[in-house]
C-alpha atoms as a PDB file:
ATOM      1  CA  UNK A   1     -27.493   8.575  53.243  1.00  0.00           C
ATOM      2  CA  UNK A   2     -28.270  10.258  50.143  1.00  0.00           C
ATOM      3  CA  UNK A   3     -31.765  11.616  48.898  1.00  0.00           C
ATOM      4  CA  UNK A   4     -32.127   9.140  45.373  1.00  0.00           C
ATOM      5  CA  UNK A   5     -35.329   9.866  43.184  1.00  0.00           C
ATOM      6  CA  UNK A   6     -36.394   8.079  40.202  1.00  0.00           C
ATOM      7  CA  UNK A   7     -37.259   8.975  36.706  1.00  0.00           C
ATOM      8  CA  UNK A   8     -40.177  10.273  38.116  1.00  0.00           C
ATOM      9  CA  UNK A   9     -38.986  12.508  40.786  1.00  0.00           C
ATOM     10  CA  UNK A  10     -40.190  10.216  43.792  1.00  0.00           C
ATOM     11  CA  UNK A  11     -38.218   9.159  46.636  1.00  0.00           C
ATOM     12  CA  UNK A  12     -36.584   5.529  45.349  1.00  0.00           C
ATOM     13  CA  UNK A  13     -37.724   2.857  47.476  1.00  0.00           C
ATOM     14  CA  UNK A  14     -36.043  -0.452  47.666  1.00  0.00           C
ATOM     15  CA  UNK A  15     -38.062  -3.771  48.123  1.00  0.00           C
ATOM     16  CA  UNK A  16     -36.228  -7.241  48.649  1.00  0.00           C
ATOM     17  CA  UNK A  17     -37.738 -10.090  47.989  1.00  0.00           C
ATOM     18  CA  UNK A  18     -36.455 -12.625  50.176  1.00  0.00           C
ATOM     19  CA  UNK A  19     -34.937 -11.619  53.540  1.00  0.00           C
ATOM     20  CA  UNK A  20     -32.733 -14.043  53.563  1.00  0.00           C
ATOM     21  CA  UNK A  21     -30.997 -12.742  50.613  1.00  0.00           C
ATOM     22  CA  UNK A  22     -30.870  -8.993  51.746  1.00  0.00           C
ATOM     23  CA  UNK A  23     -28.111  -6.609  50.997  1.00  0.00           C
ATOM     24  CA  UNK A  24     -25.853  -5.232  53.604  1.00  0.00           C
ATOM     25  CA  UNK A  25     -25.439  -1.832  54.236  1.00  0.00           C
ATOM     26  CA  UNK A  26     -22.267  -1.226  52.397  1.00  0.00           C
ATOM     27  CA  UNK A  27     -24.162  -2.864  49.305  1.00  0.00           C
ATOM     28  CA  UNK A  28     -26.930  -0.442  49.475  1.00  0.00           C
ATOM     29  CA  UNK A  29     -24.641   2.623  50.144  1.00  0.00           C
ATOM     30  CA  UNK A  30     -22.637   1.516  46.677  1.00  0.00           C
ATOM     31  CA  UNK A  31     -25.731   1.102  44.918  1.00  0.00           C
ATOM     32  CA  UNK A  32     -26.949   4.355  46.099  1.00  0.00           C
ATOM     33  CA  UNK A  33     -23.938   6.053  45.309  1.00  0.00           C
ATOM     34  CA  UNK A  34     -23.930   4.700  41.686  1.00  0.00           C
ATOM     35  CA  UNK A  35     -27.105   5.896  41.048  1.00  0.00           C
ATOM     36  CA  UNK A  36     -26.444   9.444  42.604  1.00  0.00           C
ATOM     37  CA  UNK A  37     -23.519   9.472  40.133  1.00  0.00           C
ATOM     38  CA  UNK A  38     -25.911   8.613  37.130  1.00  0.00           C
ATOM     39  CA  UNK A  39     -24.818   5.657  35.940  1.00  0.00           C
ATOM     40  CA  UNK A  40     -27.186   3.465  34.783  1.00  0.00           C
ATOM     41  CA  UNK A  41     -27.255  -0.421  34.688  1.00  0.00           C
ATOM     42  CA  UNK A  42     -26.058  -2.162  31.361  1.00  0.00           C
ATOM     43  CA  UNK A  43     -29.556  -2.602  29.541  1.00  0.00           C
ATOM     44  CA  UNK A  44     -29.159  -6.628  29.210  1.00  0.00           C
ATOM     45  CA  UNK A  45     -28.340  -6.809  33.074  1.00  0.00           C
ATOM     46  CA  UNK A  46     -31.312  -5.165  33.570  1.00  0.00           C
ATOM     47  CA  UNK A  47     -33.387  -6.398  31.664  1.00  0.00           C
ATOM     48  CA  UNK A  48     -32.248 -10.163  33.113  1.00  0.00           C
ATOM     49  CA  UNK A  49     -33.054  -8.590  36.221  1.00  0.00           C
ATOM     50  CA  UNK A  50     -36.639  -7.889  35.529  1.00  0.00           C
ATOM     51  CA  UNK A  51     -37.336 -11.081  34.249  1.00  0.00           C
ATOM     52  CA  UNK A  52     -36.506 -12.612  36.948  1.00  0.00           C
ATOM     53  CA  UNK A  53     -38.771 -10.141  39.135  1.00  0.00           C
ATOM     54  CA  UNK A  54     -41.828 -10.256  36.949  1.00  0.00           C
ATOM     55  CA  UNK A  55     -41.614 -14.280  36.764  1.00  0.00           C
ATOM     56  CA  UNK A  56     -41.782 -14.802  40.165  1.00  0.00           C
ATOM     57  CA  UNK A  57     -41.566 -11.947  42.754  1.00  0.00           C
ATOM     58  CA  UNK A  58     -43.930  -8.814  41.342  1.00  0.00           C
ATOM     59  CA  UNK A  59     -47.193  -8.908  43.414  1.00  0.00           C
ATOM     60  CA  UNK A  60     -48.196 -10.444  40.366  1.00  0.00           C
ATOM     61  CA  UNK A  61     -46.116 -12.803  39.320  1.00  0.00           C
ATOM     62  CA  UNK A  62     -45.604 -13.599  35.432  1.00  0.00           C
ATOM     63  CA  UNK A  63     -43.292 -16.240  34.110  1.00  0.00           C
ATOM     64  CA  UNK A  64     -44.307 -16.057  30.859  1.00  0.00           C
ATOM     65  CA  UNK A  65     -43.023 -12.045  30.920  1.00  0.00           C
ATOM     66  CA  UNK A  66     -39.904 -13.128  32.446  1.00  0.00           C
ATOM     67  CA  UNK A  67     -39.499 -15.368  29.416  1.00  0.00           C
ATOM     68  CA  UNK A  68     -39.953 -13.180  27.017  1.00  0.00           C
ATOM     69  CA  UNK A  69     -37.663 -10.754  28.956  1.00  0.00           C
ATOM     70  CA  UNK A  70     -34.867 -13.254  29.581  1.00  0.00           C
ATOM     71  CA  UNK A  71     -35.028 -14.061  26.156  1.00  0.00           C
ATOM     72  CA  UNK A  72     -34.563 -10.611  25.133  1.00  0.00           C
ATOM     73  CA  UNK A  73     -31.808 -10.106  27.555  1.00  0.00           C
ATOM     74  CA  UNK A  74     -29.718 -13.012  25.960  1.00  0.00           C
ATOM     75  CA  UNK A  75     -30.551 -11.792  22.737  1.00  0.00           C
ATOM     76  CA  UNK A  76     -29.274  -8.222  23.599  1.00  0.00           C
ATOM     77  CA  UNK A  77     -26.258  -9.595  25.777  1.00  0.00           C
ATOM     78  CA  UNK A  78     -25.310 -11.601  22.598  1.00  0.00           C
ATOM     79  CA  UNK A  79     -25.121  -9.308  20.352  1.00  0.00           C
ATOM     80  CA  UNK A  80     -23.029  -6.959  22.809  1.00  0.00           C
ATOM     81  CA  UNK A  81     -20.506  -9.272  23.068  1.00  0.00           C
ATOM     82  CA  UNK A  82     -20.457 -10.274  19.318  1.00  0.00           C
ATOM     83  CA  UNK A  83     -19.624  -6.012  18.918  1.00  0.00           C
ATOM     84  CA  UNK A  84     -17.273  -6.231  21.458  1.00  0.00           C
ATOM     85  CA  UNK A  85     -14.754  -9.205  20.689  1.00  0.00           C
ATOM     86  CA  UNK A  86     -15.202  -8.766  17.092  1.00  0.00           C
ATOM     87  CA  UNK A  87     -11.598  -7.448  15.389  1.00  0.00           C
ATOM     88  CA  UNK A  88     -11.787  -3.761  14.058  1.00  0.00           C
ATOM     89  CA  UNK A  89     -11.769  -4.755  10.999  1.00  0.00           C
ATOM     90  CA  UNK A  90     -14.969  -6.974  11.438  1.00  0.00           C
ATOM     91  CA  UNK A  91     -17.262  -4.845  13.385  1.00  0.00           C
ATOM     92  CA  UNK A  92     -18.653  -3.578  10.107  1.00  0.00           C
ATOM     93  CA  UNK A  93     -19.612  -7.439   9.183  1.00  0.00           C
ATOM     94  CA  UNK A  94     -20.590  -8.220  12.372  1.00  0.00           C
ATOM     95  CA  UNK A  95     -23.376  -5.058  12.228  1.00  0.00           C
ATOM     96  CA  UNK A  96     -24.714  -6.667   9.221  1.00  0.00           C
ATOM     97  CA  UNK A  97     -24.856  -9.594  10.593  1.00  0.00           C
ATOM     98  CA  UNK A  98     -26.678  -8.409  13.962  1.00  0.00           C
ATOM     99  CA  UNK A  99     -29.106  -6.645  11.571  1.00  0.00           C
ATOM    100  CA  UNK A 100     -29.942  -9.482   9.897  1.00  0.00           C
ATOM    101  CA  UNK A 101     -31.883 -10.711  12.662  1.00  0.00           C
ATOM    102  CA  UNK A 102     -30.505 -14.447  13.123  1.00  0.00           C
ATOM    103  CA  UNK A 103     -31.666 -16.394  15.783  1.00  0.00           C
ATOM    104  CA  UNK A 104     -29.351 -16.081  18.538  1.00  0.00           C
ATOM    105  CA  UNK A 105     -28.389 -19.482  18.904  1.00  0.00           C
ATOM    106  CA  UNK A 106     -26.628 -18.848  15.465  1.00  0.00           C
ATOM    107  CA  UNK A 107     -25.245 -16.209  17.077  1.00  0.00           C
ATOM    108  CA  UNK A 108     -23.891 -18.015  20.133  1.00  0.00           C
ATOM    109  CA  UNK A 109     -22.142 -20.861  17.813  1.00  0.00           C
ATOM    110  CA  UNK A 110     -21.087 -19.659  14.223  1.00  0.00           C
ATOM    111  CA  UNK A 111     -20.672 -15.927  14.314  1.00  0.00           C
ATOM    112  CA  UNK A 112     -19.557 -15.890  17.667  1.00  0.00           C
ATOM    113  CA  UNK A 113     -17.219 -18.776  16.945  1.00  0.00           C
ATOM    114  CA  UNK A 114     -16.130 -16.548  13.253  1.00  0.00           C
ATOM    115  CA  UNK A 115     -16.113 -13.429  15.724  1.00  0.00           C
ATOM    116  CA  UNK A 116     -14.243 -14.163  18.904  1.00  0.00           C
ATOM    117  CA  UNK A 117     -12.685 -17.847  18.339  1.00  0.00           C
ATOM    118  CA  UNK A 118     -15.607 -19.385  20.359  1.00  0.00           C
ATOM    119  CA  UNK A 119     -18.742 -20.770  20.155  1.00  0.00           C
ATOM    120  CA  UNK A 120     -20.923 -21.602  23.506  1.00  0.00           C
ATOM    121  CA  UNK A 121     -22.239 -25.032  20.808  1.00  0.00           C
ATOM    122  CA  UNK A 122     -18.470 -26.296  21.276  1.00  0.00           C
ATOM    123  CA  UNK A 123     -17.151 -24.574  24.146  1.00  0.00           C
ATOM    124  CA  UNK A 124     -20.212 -25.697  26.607  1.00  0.00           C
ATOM    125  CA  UNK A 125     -22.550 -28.088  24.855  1.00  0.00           C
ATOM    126  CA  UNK A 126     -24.362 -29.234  27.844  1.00  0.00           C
ATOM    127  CA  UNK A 127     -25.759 -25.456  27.990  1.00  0.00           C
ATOM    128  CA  UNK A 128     -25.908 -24.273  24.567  1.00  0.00           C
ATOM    129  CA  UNK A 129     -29.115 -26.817  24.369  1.00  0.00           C
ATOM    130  CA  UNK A 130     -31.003 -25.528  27.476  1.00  0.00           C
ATOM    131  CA  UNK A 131     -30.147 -21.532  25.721  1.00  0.00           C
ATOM    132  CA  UNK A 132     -31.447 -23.073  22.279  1.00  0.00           C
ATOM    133  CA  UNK A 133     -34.885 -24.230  24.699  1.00  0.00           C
ATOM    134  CA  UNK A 134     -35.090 -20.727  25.756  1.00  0.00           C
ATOM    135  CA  UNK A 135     -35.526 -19.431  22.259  1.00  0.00           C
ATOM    136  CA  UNK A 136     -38.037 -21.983  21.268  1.00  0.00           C
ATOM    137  CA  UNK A 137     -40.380 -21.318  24.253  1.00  0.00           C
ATOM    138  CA  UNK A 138     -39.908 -17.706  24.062  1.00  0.00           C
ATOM    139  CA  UNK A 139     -40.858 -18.085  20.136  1.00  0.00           C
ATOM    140  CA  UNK A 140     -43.814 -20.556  21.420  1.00  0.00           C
ATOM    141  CA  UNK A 141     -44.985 -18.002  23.412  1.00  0.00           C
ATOM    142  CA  UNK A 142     -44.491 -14.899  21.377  1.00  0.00           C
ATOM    143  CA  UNK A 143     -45.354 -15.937  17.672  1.00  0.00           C
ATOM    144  CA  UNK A 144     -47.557 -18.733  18.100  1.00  0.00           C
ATOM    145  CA  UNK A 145     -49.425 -17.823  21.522  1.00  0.00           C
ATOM    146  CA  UNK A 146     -48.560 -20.932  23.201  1.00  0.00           C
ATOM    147  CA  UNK A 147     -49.239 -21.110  26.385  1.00  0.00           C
ATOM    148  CA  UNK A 148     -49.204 -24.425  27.620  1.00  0.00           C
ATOM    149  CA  UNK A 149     -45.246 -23.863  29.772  1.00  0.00           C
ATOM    150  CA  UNK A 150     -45.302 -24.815  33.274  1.00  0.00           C
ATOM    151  CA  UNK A 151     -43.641 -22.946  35.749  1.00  0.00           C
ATOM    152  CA  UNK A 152     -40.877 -25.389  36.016  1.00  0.00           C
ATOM    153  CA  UNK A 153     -39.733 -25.067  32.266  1.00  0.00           C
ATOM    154  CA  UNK A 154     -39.498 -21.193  32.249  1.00  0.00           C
ATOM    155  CA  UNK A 155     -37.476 -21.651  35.614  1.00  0.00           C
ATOM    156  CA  UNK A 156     -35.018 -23.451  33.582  1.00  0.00           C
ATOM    157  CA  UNK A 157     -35.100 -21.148  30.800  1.00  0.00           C
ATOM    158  CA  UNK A 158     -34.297 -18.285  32.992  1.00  0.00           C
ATOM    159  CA  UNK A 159     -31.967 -20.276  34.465  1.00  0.00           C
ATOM    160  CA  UNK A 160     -30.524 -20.914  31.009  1.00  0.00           C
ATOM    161  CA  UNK A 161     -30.731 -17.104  30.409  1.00  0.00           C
ATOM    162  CA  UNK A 162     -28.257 -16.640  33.642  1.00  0.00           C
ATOM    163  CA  UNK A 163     -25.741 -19.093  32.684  1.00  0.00           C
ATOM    164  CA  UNK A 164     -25.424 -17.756  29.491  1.00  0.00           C
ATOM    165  CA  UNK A 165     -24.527 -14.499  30.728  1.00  0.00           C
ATOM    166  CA  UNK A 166     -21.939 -15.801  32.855  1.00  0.00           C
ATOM    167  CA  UNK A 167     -20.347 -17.544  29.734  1.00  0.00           C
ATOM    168  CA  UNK A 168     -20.908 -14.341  28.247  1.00  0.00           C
ATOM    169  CA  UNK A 169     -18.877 -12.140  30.928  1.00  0.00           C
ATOM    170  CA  UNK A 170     -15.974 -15.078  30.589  1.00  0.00           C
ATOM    171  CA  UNK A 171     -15.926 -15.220  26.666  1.00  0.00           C
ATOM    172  CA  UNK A 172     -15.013 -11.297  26.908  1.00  0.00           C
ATOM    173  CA  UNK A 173     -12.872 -11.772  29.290  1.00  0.00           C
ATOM    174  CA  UNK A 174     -11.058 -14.568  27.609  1.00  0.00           C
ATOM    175  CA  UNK A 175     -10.380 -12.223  24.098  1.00  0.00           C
ATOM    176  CA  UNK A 176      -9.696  -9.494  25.765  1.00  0.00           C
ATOM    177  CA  UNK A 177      -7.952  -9.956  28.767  1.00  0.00           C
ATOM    178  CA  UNK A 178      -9.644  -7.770  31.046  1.00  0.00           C
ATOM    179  CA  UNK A 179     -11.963  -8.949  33.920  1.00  0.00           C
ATOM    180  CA  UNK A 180     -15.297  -7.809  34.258  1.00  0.00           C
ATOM    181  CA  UNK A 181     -16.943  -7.815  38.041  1.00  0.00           C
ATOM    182  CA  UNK A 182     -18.099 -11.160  38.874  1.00  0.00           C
ATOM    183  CA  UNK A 183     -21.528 -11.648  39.143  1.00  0.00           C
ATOM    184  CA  UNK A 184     -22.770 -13.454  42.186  1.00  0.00           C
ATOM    185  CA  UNK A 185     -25.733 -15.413  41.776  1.00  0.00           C
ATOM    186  CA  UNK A 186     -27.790 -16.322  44.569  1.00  0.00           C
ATOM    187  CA  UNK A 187     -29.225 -19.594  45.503  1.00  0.00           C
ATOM    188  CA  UNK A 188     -32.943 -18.122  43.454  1.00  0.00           C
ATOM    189  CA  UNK A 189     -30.869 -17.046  40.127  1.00  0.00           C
ATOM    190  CA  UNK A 190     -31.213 -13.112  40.666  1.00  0.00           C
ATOM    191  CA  UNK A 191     -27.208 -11.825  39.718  1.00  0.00           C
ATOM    192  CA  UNK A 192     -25.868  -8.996  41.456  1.00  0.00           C
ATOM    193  CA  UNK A 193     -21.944  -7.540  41.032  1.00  0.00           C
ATOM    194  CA  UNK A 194     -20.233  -7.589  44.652  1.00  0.00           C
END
């Protein structure tokens, strides 16, 4: 096996959570390899990731971080595929519009809809309400301080944040005909590609 350091030049150690969820060998070996190659997560995955480790599995656990980070993980998953299915001769419109800062679930229904052909509103209503949730809790939370969420609501809203990557992954794949690596998501939420 390879020697892997982090950022910080220390041997990389790998916890997992729940051993009944552990990666296999060949799993860790690919992982390992990727990272001896360099390459680096996709910053949304990542940051999904984390939320879902600082809500519930750090050795302290905070929800209320992995809400904030799940909703910036949507946000920033959004918005990459908003660049990427937009026409060439959009992606100049569609900057403007990211800058613009619009709240995502805009985002997710017209200018994804005026972007790609589809919005998550009409294509998958029953989820584009729960994604909506996450924003207003996350907003709650981060503008107004609130901190009255149960552990149970920001469960959902992460759970929200997942499924909305998933639509994600299939809306790009829809417009442009490639197929990205399927997540799979285990029974707790956490998404890993095979």
């Amino acid at each position: 096996m390879r020697d892997v350091r982090n950022v910080s030049h220390e041997p990389l150690s790998v916890s997992i959570p729940d051993s009944k969820q552990s990666l296999g060998r060949s799993d860790v070996e690919a992982l390992v390899e990727r990272a001896a190659r360099g390459e680096v997560p996709p910053l949304a995955e990542t940051l999904l990731a984390d939320a879902h480790f600082y809500a519930w599995w750090a050795s302290h656990p905070n929800p209320r971080m992995g809400l904030v980070l799940a909703a910036t993980a949507c946000e920033v998953k959004t918005k990459e595929v908003l660049r990427r299915t937009a026409a060439p001769d959009a992606k100049e419109i569609v900057e403007v519009v990211i800058r613009s800062r619009r709240p995502v679930e805009e985002l997710l229904d017209r200018f994804l809809e005026a972007s790609a052909g589809i919005s998550l509103r009409k294509d998958v209503p029953e989820l584009f309400g729960p994604v909506k949730t996450l924003f207003d809790h996350r907003n709650a939370f981060a503008h107004r301080g609130d901190t009255s969420l149960d552990a149970q609501a920001i469960r959902e809203d992460l759970r929200a944040a997942t499924r909305a990557f998933d639509w994600l992954d299939r809306l790009v794949e829809r417009v442009s005909g490639t197929t990205l690596p399927r997540p799979v998501e285990r029974p707790d939420g956490i998404r890993r590609l095979p």
